[in-house]
Protein backbone atom coordinates (compact mmCIF):
# COMPACT_ATOMS: atom_id res chain seq x y z
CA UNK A 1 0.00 0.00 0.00
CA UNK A 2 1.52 3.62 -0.80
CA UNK A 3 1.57 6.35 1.25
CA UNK A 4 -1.90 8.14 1.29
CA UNK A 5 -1.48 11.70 0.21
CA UNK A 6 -2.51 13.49 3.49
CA UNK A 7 0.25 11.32 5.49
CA UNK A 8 3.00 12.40 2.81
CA UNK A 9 1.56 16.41 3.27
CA UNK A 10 2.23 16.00 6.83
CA UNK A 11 5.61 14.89 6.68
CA UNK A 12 6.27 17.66 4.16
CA UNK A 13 4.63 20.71 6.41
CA UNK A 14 6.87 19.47 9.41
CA UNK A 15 9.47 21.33 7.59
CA UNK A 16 8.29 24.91 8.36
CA UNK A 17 10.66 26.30 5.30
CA UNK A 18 9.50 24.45 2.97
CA UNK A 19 8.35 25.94 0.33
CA UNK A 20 4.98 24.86 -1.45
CA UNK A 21 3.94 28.31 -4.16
CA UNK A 22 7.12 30.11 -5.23
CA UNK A 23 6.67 33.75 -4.01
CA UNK A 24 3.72 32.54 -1.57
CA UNK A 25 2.74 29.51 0.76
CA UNK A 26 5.09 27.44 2.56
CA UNK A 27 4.11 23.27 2.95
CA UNK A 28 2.88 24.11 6.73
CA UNK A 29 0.71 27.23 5.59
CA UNK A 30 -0.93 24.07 3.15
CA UNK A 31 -1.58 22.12 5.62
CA UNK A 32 -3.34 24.68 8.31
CA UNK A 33 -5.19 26.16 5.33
CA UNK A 34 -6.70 22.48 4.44
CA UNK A 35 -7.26 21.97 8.13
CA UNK A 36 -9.68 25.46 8.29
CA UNK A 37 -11.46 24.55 5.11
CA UNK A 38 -11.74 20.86 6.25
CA UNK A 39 -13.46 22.13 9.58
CA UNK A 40 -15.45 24.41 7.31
CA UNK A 41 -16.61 21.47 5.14
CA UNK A 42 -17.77 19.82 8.39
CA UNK A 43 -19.86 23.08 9.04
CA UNK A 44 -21.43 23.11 5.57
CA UNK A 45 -23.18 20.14 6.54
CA UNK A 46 -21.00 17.75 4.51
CA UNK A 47 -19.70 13.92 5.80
CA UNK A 48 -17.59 11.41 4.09
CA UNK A 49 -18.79 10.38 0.79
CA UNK A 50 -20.62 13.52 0.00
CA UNK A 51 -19.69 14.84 -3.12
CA UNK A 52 -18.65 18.68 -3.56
CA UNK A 53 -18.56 19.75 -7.17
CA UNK A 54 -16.16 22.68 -8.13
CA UNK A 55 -16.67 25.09 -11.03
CA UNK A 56 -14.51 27.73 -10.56
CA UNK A 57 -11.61 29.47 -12.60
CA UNK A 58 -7.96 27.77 -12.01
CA UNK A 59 -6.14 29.72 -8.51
CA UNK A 60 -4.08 27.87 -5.54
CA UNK A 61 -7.46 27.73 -3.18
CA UNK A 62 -8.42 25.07 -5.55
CA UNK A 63 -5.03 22.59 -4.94
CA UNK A 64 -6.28 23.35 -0.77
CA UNK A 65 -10.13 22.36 -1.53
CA UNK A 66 -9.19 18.93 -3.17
CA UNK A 67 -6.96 18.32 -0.32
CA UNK A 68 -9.39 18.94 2.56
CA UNK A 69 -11.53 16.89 0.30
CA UNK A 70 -8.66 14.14 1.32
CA UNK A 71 -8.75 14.88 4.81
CA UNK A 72 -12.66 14.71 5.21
CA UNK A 73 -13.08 12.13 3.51
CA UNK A 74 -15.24 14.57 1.44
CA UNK A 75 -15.74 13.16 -2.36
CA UNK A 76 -14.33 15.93 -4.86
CA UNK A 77 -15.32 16.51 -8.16
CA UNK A 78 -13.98 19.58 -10.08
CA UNK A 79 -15.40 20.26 -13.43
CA UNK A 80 -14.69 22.90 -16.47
CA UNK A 81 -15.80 26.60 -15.22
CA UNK A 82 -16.66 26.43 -19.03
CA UNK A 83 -19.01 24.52 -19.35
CA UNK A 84 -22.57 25.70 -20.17
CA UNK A 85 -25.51 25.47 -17.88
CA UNK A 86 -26.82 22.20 -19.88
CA UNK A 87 -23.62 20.72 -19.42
CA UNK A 88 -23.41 20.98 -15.71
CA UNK A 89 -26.90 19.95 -14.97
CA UNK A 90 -26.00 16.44 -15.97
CA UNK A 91 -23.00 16.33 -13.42
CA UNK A 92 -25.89 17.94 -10.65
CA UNK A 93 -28.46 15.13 -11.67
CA UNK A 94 -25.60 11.99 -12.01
CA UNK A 95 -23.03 12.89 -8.92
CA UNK A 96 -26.25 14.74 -6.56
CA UNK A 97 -23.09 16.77 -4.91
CA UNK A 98 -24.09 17.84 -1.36
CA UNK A 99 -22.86 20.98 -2.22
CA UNK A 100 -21.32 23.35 -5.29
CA UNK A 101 -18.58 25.66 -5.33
CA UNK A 102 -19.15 28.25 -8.25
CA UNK A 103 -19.42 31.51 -8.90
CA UNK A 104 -22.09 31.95 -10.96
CA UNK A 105 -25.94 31.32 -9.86
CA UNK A 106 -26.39 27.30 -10.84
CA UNK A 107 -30.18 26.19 -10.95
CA UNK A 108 -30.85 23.74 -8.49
CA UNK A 109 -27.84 23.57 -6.38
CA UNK A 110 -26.88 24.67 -2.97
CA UNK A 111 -23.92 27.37 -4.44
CA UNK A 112 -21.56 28.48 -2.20
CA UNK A 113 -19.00 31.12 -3.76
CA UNK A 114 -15.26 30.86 -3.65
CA UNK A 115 -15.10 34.20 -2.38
CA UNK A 116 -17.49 33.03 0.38
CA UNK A 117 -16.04 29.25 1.06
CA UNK A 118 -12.38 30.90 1.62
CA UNK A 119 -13.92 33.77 4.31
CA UNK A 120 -15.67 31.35 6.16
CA UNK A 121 -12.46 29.06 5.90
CA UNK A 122 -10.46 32.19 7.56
CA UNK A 123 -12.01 32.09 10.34
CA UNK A 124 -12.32 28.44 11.41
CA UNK A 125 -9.80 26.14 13.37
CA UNK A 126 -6.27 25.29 11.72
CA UNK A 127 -6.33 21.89 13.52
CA UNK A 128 -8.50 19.69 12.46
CA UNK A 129 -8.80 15.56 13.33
CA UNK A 130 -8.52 13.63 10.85
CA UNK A 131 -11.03 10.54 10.35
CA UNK A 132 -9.10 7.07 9.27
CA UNK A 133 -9.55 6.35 6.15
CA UNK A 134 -8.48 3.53 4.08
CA UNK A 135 -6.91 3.00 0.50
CA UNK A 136 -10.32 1.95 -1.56
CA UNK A 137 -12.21 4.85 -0.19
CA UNK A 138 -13.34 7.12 -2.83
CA UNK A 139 -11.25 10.27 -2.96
CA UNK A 140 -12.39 12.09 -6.58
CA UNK A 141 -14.77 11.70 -9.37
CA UNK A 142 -13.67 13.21 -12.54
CA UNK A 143 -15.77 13.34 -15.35
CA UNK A 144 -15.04 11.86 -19.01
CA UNK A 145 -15.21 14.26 -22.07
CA UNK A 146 -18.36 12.54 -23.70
CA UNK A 147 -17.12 12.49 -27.30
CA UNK A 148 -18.91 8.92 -27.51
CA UNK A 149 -22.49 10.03 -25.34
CA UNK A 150 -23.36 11.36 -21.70
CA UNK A 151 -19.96 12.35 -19.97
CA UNK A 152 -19.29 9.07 -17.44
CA UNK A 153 -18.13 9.84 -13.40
CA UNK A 154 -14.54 7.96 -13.40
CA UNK A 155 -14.09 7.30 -9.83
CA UNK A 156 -10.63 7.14 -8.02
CA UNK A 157 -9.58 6.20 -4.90
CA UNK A 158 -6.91 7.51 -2.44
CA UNK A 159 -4.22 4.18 -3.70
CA UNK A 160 -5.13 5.06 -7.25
CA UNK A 161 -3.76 8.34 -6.54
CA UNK A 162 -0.95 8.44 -3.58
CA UNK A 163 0.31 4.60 -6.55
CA UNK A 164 0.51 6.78 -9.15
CA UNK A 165 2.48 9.47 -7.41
CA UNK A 166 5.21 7.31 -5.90
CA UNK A 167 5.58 5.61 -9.08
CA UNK A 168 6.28 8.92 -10.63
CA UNK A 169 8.19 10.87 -8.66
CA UNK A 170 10.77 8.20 -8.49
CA UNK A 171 10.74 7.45 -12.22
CA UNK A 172 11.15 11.11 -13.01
CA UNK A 173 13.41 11.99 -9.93
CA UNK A 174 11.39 14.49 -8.77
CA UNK A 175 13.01 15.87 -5.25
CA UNK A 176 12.60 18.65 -2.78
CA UNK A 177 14.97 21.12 -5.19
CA UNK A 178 12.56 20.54 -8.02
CA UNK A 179 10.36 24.21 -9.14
CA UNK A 180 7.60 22.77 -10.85
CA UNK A 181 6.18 25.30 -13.75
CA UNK A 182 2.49 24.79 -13.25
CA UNK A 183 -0.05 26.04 -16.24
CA UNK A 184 -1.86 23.46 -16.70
CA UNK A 185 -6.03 22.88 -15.85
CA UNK A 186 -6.58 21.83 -12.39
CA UNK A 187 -9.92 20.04 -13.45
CA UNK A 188 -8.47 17.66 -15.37
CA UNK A 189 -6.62 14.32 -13.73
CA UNK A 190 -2.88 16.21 -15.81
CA UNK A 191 -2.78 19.47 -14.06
CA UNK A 192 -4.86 18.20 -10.85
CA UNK A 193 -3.55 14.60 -9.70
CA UNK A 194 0.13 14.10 -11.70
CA UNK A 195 1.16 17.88 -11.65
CA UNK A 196 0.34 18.34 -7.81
CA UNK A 197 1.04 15.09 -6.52
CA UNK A 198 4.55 14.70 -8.38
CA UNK A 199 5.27 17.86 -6.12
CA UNK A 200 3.82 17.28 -3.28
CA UNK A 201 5.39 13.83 -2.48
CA UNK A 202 8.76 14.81 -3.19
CA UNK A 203 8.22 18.72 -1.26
CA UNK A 204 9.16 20.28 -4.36
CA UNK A 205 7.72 23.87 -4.85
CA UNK A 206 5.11 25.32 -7.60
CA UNK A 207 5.18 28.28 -9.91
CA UNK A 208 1.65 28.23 -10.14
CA UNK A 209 0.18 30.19 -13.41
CA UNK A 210 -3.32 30.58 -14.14
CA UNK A 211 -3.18 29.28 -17.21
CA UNK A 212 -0.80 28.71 -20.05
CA UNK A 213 0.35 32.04 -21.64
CA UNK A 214 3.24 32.16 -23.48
CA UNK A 215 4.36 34.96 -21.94
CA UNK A 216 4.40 33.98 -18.59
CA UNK A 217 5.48 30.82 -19.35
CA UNK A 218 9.00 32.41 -21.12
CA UNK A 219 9.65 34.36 -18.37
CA UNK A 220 9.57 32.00 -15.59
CA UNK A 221 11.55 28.78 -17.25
CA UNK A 222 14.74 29.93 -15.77
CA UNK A 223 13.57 29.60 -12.25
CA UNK A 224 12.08 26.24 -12.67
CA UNK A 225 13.23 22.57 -13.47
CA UNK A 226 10.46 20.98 -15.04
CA UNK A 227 7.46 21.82 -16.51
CA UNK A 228 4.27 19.60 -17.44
CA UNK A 229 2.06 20.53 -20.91
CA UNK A 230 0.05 19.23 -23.78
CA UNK A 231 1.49 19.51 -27.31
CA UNK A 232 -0.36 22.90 -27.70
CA UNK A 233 1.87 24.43 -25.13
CA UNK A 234 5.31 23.16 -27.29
CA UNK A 235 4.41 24.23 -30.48
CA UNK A 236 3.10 27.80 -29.38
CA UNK A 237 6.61 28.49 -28.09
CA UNK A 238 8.78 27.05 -30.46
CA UNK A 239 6.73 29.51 -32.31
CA UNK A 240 8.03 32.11 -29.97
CA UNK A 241 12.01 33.33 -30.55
CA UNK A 242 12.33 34.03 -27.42
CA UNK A 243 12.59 30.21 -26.69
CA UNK A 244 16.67 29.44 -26.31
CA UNK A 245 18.84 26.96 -24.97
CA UNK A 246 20.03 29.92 -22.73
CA UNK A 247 16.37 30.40 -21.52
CA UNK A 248 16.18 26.65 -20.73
CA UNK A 249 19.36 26.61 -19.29
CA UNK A 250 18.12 25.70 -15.37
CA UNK A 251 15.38 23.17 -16.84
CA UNK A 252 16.36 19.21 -16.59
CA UNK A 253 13.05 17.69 -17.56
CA UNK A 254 9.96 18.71 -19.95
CA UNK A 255 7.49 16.27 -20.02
CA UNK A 256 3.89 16.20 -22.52
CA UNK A 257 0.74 14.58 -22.43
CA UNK A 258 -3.07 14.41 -22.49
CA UNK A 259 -2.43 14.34 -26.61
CA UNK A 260 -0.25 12.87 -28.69
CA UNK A 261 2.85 14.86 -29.49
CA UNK A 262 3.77 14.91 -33.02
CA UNK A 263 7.60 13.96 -34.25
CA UNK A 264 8.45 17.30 -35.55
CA UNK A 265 7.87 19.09 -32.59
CA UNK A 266 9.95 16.56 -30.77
CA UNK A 267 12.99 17.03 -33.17
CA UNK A 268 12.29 20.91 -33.23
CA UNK A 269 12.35 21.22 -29.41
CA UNK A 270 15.41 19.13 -28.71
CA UNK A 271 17.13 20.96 -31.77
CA UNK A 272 16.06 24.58 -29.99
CA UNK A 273 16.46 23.98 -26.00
CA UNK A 274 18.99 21.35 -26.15
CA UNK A 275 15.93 19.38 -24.06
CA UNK A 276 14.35 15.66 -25.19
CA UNK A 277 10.56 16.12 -24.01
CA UNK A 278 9.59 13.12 -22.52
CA UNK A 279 6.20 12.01 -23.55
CA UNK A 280 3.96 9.81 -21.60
CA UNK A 281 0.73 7.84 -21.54
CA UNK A 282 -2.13 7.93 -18.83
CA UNK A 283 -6.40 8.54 -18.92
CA UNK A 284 -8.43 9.86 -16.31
CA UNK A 285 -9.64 6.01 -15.91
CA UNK A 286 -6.02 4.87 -15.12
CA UNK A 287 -3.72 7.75 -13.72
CA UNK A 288 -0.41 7.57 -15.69
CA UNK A 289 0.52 3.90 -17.61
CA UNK A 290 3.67 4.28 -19.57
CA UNK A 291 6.28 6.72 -19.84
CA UNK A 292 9.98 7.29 -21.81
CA UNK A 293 12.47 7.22 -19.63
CA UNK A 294 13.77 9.66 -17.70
CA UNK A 295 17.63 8.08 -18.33
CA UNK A 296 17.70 6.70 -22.03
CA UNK A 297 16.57 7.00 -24.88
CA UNK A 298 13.02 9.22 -25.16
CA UNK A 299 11.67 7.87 -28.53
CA UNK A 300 9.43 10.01 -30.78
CA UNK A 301 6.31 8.66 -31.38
CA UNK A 302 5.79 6.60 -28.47
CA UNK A 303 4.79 6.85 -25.14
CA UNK A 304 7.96 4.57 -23.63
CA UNK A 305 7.35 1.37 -21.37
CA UNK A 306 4.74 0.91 -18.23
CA UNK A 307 5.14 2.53 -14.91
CA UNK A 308 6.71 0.64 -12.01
CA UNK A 309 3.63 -1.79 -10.47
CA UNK A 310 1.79 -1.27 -13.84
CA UNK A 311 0.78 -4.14 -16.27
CA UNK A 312 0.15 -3.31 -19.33
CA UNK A 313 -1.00 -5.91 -22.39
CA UNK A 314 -1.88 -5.94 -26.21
CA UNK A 315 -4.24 -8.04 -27.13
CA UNK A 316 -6.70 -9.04 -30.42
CA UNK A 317 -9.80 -9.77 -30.80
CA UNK A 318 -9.86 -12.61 -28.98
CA UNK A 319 -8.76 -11.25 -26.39
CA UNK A 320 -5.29 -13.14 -26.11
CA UNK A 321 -2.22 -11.24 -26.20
CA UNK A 322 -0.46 -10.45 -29.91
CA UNK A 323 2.81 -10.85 -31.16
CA UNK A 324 5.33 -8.42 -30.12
CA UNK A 325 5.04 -5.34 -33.15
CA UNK A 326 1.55 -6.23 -33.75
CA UNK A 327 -1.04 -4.22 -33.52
CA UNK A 328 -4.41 -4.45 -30.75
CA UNK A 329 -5.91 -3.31 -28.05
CA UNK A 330 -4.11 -1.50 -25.06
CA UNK A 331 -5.22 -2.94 -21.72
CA UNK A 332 -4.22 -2.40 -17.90
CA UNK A 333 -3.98 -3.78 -14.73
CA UNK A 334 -2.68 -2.27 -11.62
CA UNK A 335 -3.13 0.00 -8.39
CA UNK A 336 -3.73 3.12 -10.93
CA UNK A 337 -6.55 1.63 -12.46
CA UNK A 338 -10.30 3.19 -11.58
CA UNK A 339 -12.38 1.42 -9.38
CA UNK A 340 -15.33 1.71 -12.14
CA UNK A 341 -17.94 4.40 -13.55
CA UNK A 342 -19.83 5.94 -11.04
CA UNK A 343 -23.70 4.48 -10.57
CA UNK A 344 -23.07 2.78 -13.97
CA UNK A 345 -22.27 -1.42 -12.96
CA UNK A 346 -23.53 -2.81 -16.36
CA UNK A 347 -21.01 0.14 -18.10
CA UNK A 348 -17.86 -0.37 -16.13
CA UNK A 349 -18.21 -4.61 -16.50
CA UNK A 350 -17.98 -3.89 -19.94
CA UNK A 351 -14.62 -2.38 -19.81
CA UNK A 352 -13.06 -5.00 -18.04
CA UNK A 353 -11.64 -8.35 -19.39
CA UNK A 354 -10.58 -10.67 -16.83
CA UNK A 355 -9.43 -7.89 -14.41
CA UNK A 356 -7.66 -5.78 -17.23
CA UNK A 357 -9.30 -2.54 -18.18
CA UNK A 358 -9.69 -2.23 -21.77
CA UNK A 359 -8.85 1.66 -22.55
CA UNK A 360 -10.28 2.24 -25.90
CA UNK A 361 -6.54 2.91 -27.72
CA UNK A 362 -4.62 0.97 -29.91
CA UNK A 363 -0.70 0.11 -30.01
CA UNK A 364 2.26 -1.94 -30.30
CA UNK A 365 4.85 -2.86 -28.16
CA UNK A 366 8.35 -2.60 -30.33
CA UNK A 367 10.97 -5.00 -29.91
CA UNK A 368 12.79 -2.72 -27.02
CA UNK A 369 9.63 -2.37 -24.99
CA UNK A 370 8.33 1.32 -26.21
CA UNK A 371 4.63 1.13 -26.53
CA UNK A 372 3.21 3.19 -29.52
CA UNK A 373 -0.19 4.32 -29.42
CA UNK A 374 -1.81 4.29 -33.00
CA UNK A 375 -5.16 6.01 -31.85
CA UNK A 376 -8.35 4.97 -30.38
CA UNK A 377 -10.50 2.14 -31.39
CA UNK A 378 -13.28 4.16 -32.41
CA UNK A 379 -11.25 6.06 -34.75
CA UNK A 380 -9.23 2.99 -36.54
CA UNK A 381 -10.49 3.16 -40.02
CA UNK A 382 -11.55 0.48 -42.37
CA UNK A 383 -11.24 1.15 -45.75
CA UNK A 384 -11.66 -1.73 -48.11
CA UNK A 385 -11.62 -4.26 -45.36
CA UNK A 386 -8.12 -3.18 -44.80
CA UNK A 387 -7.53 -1.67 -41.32
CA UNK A 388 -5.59 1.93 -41.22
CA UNK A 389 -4.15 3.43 -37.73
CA UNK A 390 -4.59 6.97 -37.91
CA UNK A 391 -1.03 7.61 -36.11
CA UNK A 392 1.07 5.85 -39.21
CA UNK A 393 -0.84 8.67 -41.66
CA UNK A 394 -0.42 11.49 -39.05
CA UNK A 395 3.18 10.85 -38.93
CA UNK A 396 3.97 10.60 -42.24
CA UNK A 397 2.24 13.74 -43.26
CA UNK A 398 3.35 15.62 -40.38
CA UNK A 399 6.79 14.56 -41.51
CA UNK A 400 6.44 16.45 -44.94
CA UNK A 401 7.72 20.43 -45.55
CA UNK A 402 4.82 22.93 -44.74
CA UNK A 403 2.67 20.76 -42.35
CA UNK A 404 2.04 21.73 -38.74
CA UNK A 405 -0.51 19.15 -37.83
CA UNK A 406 -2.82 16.50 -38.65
CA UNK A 407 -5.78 14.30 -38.05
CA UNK A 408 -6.63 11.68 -39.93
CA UNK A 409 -10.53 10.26 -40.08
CA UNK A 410 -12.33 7.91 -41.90
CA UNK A 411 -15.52 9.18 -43.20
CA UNK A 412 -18.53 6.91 -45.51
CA UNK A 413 -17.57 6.16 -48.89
CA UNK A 414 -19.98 4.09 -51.50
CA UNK A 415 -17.29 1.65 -52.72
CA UNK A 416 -14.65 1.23 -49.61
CA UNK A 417 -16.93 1.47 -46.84
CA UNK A 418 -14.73 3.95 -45.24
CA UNK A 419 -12.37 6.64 -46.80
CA UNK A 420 -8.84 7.84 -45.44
CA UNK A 421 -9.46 11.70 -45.05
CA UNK A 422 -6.74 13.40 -43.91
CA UNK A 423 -7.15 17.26 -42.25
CA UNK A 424 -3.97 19.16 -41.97
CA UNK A 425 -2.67 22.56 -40.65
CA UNK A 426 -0.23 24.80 -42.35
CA UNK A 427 2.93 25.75 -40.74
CA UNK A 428 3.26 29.20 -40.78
CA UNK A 429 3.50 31.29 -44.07
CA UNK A 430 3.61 27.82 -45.68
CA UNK A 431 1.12 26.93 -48.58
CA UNK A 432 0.22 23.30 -48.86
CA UNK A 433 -1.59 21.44 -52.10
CA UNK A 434 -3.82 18.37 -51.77
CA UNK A 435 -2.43 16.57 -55.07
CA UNK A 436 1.56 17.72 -53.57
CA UNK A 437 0.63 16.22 -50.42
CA UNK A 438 -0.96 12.71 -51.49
CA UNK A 439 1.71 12.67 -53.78
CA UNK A 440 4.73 12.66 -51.17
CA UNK A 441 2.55 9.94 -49.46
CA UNK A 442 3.35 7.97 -52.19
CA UNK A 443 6.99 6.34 -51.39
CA UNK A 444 5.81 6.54 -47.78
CA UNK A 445 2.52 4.15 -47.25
CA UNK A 446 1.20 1.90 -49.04
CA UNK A 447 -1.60 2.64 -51.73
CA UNK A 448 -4.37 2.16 -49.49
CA UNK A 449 -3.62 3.96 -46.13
CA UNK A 450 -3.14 7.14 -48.86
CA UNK A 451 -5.55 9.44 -47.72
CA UNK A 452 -8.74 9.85 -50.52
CA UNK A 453 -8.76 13.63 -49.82
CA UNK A 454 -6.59 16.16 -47.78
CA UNK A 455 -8.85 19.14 -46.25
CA UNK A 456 -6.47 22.42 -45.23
CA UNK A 457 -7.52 23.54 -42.44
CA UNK A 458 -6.97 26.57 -39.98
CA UNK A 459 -7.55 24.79 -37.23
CA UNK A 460 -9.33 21.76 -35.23
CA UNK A 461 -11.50 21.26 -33.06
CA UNK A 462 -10.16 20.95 -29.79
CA UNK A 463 -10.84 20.05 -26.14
CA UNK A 464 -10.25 21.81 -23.30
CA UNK A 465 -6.84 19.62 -23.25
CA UNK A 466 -5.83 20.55 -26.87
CA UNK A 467 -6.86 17.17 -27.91
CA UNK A 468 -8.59 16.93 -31.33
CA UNK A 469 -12.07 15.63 -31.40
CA UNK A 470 -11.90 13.64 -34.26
CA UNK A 471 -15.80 12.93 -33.79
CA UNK A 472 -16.38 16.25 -34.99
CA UNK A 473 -14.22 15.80 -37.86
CA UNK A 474 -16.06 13.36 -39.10
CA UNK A 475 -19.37 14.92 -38.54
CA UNK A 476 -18.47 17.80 -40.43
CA UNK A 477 -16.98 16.03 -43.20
CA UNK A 478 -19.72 12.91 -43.38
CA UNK A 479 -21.10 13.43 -46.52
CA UNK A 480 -17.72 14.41 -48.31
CA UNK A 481 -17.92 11.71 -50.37
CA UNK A 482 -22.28 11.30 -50.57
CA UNK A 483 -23.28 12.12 -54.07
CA UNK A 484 -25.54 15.63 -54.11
């Protein structure tokens, strides 16, 4: 059993210098600040297992609400402050949260405003006694994205966590001299769970942004030593000149995820910072699986080899376990796997195969133990019975002069069933043809994985992660091969 993630704050605010925000909170002002807003909790009306939902914009009372969650025994469950109204009644009618934490009126819900929970919180007890609490209890829900229907309630427990964080912090050698550059989302498990965990188990210290801006991003790298991102953030400031090896100079580790990180940027960032990003693998249902390593080689284009205490299997569609460089399903088994979808039995038995939970994405383990991900199930296309990974045709175009991204689809077509459509980006003040593109495909993939049409684009669709939501992709483009 790890070491639950209130225990390892303790040990850390017994060191009153300690330093938890750069330019603000120490560990022990952490710890009496959960302890007030813990007793305040208790005040609300709220007891272990109640859920309290959090809509608010990203600021460092939100890292000390999810951790009195902890300490209460309080269920927490932050969602996007941009969502709409529609949206958020679903997580009010699915999770019934005793209480909400927003600042804007929401219909049908006992609100309490930030502004409010942190005054009340000022003036209660530091101390506060903690319940026991064991390593199954439920600690978090976090919601799914819903590309595929109704947005599911992933729920996590305090090992799922305090596994993943251990695991982690020793595999990226996180210690107490690490500055972590934080501008990532703290309502999704990335910026939440592997950002703050990875700092607070080690009692390394935050430079905690609001968001990303590239700005503020350039100007603090050289007083920090790692920073955590999606794609987006890399290729916005390799677009920036003000990104140097000089600027980078007091960095030792840059690590992506949440998308897939294309090649190019890979080779562009190592060429301009002197820095290999290290690119990992992980879903809200599973914490962190697989990462590169922090000493050897960090391969572009995959997502490196499973996380100490994590099992991780490719299988067909049998179910039985394929050759090593085949192609199948990604599944996982270990103490950072979910303990199912919340109030949804018949939903989460379907995502489990003999104790492995089947994640939806596709690889291939090489021949040195690097898993590549080639995209999600949903989004393998079948063109002429023949199956094409989405991830082989992203590569290769984003591989050719004047592309900045891709995303490959498949989309109806009368004679193959499906079509290979392929949406790209431009890099900057580049032009790009459809007929020059397919054609440099050519000595690259074979005839059928060539993408039927290439759509120039200024831009995808994108989550709140930077991920592209291929489902709308292929709604837009569903009839681009449908007669009339």
């Amino acid at each position: 059993m790890s070491t639950d993630v209130i225990v390892k704050l303790k040990e850390m605010a017994a060191d009153p210098g300690r330093v938890w925000i750069r330019g603000g909170a120490r560990y022990a002002d952490l710890l009496a600040e959960t302890g007030r807003l813990a007793n305040t909790l208790v005040a609300l009306g709220l007891v272990r297992g109640d859920r309290l939902l959090l809509e608010v914009e990203k600021t460092e009372a939100v890292l000390s609400i999810y951790l009195a969650c902890l300490r209460t025994g309080v269920v927490f469950l932050p969602v996007n402050p941009g969502y709409t109204a529609a949206e958020t009644e679903h997580f009010l009618t699915d999770a019934e949260p005793a209480r909400v934490v927003a600042d804007r009126p929401v219909a049908g819900a006992r609100v309490v405003t930030l502004a409010e929970l942190m005054a009340q919180a000022a003036g209660a007890a530091a101390d506060f006694a903690d319940p026991a609490h064991g390593p199954d209890d439920l600690a978090a829900i976090l919601y799914t994205s819903g590309t595929t229907g109704r947005s599911k309630g992933v729920m996590l427990s305090r090992e799922n966590l305090a596994s993943n964080a251990e695991a982690l912090v020793g595999l990226w050698q996180f210690t107490e001299a690490d500055v972590l550059l934080h501008a990532l989302p703290v309502f999704h498990t990335h910026g939440l769970f592997v950002a703050t965990n990875c700092a607070l188990y080690s009692g390394a210290s935050l430079i905690f942004q609001a968001g990303f801006a590239p700005d503020a991003v350039l100007a603090a790298l050289p007083e920090a030593t790692v920073m955590m991102g999606v794609p987006t953030f890399y290729s916005r400031l390799l677009a920036d000149p003000r990104l140097t090896r000089d600027r980078c100079r007091g960095m030792r580790l840059f690590i992506s995820g949440s998308a897939p990180l294309s090649p190019a940027t890979h080779a562009e960032w190592q060429e301009r910072t002197g820095h290999a990003i290290l690119e990992r693998y992980g879903m809200t249902e599973t914490n962190m699986i697989t990462s590169n390593p922090y000493e050897g080689a960090r391969r572009a284009g995959t997502v490196g080899m499973p996380l100490p205490g994590v099992e991780v299997r490719v299988t067909g569609p049998d179910g039985a376990p394929v050759a090593q460089g085949e192609a199948g399903s990604i599944e996982v088994r270990g103490p950072n796997v979910f303990h199912g979808y919340w109030r949804l039995p018949e939903k989460t038995a379907e995502e489990f195969r003999d104790g492995w939970f089947v994640t939806g994405d596709l690889g291939a383990f090489d021949s040195q133990g690097y898993l590549s991900i080639l995209g999600r199930a949903k989004d393998l296309v079948i063109s002429g019975g023949l199956n094409v990974y989405p991830a082989e045709v992203e590569a290769a175009l984003d591989d050719l002069p004047g592309v900045a991204g891709s995303a490959v689809i498949g989309v109806p077509h009368p004679d193959f069933g499906e079509a290979v459509v392929a949406c790209v980006i431009p890099a900057k003040g580049a032009v790009v043809e459809e007929a020059v593109l397919r054609g440099a495909l050519r000595d690259r993939l074979a005839a059928f994985k060539i993408p039927k049409r290439v759509l120039v684009m200024a831009e995808f669709p994108r989550n709140a992660m930077g991920k592209v939501q291929k489902a709308e992709l292929r709604k837009q483009n569903a009839r681009l091969f449908v007669e009339g």
